[in-house]
Protein backbone atom coordinates (compact mmCIF):
# COMPACT_ATOMS: atom_id res chain seq x y z
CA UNK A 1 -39.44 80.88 23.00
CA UNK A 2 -41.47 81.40 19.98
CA UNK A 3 -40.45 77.92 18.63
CA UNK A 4 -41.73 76.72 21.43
CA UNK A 5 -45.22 77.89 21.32
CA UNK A 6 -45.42 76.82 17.82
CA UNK A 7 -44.36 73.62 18.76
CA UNK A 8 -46.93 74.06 21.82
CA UNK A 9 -49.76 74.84 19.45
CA UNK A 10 -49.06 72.36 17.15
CA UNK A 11 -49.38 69.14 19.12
CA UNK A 12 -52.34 70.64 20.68
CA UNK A 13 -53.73 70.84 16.91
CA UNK A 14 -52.53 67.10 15.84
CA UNK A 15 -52.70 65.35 18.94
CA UNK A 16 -55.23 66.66 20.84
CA UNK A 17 -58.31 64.82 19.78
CA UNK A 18 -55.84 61.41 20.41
CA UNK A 19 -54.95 62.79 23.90
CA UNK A 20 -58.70 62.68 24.36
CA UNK A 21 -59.74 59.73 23.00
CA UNK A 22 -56.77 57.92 25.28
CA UNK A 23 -58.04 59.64 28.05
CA UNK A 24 -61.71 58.46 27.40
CA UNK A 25 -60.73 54.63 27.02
CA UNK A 26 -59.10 54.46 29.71
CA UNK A 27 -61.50 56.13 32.14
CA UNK A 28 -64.30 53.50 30.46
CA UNK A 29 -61.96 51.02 31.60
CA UNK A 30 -61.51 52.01 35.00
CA UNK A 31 -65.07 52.34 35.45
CA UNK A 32 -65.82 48.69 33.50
CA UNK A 33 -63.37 47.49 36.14
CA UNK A 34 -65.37 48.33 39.03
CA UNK A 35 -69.16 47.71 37.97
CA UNK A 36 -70.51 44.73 37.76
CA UNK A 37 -68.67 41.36 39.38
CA UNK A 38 -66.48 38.73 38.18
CA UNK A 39 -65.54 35.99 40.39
CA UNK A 40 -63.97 32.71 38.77
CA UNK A 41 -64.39 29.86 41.49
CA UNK A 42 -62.62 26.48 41.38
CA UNK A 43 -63.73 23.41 43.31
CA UNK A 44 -62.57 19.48 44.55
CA UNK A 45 -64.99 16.52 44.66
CA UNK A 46 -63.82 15.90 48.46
CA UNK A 47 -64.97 12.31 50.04
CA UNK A 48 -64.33 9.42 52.12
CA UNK A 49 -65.26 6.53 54.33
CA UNK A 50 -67.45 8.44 57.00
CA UNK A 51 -69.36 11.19 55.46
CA UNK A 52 -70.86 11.86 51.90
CA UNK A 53 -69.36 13.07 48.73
CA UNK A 54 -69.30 17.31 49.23
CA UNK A 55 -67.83 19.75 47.35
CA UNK A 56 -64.54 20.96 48.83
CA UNK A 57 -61.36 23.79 48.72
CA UNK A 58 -63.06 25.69 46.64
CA UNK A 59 -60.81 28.86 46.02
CA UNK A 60 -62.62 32.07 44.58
CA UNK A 61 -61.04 34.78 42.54
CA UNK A 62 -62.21 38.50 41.98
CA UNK A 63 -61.35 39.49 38.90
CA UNK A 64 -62.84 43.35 39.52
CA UNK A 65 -61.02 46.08 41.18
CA UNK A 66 -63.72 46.27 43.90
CA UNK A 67 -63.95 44.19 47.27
CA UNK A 68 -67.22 41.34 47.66
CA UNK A 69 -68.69 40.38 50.91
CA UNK A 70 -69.41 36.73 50.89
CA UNK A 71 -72.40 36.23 53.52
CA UNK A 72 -72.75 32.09 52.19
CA UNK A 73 -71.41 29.85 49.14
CA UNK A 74 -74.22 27.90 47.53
CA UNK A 75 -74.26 25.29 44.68
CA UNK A 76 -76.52 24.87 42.02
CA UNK A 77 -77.51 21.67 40.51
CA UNK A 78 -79.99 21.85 37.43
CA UNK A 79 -80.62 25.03 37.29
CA UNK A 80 -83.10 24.84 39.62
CA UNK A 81 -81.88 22.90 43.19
CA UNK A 82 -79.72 24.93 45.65
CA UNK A 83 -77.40 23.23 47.95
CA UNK A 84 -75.62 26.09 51.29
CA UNK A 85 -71.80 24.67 50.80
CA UNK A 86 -71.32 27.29 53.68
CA UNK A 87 -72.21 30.31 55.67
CA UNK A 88 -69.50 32.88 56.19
CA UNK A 89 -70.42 34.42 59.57
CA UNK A 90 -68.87 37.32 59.81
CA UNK A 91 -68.93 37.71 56.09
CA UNK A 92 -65.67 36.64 54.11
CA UNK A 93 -64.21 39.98 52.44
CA UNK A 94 -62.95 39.14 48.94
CA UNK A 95 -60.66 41.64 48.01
CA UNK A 96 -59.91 43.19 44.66
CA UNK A 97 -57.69 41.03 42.54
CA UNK A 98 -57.53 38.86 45.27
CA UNK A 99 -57.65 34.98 46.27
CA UNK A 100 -59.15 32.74 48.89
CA UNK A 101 -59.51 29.66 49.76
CA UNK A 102 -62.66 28.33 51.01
CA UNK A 103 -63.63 24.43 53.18
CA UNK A 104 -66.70 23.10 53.61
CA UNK A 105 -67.88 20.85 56.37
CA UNK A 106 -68.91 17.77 56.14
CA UNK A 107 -72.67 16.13 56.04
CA UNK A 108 -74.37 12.86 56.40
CA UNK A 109 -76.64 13.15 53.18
CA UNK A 110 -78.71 15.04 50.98
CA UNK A 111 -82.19 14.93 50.65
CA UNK A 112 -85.16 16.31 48.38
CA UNK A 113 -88.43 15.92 50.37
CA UNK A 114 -88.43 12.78 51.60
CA UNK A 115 -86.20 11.36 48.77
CA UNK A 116 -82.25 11.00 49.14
CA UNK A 117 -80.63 12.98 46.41
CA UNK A 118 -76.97 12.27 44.99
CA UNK A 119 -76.07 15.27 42.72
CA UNK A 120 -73.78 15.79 40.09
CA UNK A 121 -70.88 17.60 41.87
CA UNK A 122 -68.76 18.47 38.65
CA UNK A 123 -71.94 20.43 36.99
CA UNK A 124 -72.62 22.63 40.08
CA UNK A 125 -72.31 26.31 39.57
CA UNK A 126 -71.41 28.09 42.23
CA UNK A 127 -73.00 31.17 43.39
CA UNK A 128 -72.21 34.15 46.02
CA UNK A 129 -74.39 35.58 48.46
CA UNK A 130 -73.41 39.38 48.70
CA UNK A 131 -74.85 42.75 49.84
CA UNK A 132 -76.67 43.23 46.46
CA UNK A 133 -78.20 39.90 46.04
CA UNK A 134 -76.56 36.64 44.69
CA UNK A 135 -73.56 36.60 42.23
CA UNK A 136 -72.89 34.08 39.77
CA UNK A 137 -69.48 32.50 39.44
CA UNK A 138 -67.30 30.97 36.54
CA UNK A 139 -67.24 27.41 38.06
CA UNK A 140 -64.47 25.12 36.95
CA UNK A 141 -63.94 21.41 38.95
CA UNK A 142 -60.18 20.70 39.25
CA UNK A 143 -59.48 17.13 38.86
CA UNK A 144 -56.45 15.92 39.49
CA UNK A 145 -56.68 13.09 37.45
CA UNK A 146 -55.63 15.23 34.43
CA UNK A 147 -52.33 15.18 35.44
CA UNK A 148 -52.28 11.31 35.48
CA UNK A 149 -52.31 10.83 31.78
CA UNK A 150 -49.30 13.05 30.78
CA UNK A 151 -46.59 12.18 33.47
CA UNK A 152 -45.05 9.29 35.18
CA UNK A 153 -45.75 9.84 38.92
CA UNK A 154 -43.22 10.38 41.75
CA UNK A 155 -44.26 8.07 44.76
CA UNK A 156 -43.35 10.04 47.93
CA UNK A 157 -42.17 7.61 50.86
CA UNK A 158 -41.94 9.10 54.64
CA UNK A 159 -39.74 7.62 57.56
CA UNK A 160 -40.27 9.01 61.21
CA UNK A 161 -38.48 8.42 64.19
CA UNK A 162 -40.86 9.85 67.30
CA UNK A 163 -42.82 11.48 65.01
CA UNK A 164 -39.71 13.24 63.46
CA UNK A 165 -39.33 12.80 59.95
CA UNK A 166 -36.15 12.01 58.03
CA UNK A 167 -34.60 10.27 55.18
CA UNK A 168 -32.52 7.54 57.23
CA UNK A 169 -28.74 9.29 56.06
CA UNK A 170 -27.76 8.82 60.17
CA UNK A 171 -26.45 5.76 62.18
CA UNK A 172 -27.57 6.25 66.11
CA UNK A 173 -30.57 8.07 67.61
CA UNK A 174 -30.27 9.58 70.88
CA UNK A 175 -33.34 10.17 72.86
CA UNK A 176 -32.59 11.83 76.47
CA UNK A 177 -34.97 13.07 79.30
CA UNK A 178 -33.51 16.48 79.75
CA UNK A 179 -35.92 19.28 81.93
CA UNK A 180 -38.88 16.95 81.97
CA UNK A 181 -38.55 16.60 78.57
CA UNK A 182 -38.31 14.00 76.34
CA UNK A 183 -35.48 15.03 73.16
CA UNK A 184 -34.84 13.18 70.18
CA UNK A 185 -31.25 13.61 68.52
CA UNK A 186 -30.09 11.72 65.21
CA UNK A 187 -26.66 11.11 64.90
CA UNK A 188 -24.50 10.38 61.77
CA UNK A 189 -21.80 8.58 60.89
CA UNK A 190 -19.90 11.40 60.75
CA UNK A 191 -20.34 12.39 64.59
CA UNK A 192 -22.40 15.09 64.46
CA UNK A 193 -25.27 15.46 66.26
CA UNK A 194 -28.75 16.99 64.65
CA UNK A 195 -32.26 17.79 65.75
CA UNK A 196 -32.73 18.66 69.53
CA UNK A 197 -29.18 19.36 70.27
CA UNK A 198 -28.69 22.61 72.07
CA UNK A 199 -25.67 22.03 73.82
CA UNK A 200 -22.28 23.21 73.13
CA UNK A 201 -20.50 20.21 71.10
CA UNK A 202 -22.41 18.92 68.43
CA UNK A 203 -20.28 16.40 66.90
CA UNK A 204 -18.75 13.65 68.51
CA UNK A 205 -14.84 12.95 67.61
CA UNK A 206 -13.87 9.29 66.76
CA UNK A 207 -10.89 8.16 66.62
CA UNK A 208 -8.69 7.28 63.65
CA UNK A 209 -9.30 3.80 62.41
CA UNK A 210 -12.59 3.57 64.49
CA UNK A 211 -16.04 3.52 63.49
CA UNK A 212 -18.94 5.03 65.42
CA UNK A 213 -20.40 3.10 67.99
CA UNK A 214 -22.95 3.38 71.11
CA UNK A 215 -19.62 3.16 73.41
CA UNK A 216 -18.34 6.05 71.63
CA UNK A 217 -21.53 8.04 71.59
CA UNK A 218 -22.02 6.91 75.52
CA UNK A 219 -18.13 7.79 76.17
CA UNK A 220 -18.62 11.46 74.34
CA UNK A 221 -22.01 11.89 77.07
CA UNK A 222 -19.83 11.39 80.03
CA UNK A 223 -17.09 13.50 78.80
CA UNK A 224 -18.88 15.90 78.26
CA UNK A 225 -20.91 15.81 81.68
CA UNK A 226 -24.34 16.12 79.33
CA UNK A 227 -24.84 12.01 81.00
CA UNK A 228 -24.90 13.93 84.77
CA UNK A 229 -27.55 16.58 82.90
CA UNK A 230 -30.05 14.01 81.46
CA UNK A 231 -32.32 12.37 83.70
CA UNK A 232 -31.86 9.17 81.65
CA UNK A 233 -31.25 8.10 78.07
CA UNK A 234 -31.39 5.34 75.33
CA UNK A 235 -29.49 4.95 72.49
CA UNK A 236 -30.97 3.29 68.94
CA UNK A 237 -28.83 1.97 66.63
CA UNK A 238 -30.48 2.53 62.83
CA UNK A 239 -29.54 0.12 59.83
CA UNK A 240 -32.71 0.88 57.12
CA UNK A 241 -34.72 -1.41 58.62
CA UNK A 242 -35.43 -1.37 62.52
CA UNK A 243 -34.60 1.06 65.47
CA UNK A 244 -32.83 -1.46 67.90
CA UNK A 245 -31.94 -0.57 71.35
CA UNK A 246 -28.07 -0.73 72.10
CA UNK A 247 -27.48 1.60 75.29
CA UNK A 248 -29.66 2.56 77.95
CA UNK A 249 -28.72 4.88 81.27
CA UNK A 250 -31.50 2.96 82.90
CA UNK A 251 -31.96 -0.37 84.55
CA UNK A 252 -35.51 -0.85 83.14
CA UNK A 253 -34.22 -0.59 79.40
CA UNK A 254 -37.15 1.32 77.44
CA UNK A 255 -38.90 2.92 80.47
CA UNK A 256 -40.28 6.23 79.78
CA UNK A 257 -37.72 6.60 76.74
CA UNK A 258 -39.09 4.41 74.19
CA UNK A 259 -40.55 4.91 70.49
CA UNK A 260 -43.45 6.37 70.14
């Protein structure tokens, strides 16, 4: 016991005045995280054919342990001309530590007096309306043009069928009137049936030393009684290319079933 209260005694001889000086950094900390603001915003150039050039998806930061009420976004341009990107009504609440993503809408033009005005969008800064006044932001413009000049780009290329998109690794599309509805199916060379399907069997069997065909897909529907269910139906045969029409339940052959 006596050990330790000597040992008790002597860290609070050696140590104590570090204990305390921890103790006070880190309480200035905590307190420096919660006075003041710090809000890093970053912004798009956004235009096109029908309105002006705006500022756009900005996305603001807080940096501070403390939540901001945004009451309206504004841009500055020369230190001197203020430009409303938005009015947050109710107020926005930007939470500590916290991100958010903010549009604008879109305008005509701009004008000073009388005069049009076409301002520098990449030089704005971008200030905060908030309970105690206005609050100054860390602007940065993102341009995506950066990325342009380090990497080769990967071009994107997007097939639909009825609005349904898909990367063309199927033979026949199905599209049946089932409950008023109109249902788009994609089947594969395989036999099985995908997208829209929510009957029992969803993959057709083909015979050995036979290929998939509409008179195997249309043979598997009356099996199966689903060609009694459906109001009507059309089948599409796929090769890359075009969608052409092989098989249709219907006298009038597109009707109510066709592409859209």
């Amino acid at each position: 016991m006596e050990i330790f209260q000597q040992f008790i005694s002597y860290i609070d001889t050696n140590f104590r005045p570090l204990i305390v000086l921890i103790s006070t950094l880190l309480a200035l900390f905590f307190y420096w995280k919660k006075i003041g603001n710090n809000i890093v915003c970053s912004f798009k150039v956004s235009s096109d054919r029908l309105s002006s050039t705006r500022i756009d998806d900005l996305v603001l930061t807080n940096k501070k342990d403390k939540p901001v009420p945004i009451y309206a976004i504004h841009a500055v341009f020369d230190k001197e001309l203020l430009l409303t990107l938005c009015e947050c009504n109710p107020p926005l609440i930007l939470k500590p530590y916290e991100s958010i993503a903010v549009n604008t809408e879109a305008y005509s033009n701009l004008f000073i007096g009388a005069d049009a005005y076409y301002p520098e969008y990449i030089d704005a800064e971008i200030l905060i309306e908030s309970v105690n006044g206005l609050i100054k932001c860390k602007s940065h413009f993102y341009n995506r043009n950066l990325l342009n000049s380090d990497f080769r780009r990967i071009m994107k290329s997007i097939s639909k069928f009825n609005g349904i998109v898909h990367s063309g690794n199927f033979s026949y599309v199905l599209i049946y009137r089932f409950e008023d509805k109109v249902h788009t199916t994609f089947i594969h060379e395989s036999g099985f049936l995908e997208n829209d399907w929510s009957f029992d069997y969803n993959k057709i069997g083909i015979p050995v030393d036979f290929k998939l065909d509409e008179k195997i897909i249309n043979k598997f529907l009356i099996d199966c009684k689903y060609a009694e269910l459906f109001t009507s139906y059309n089948i599409y045969k796929y090769d890359c290319r075009s969608y052409d029409l092989v098989f249709s339940s219907t006298a009038n052959k597109v009707s109510e079933l066709s592409i859209r």
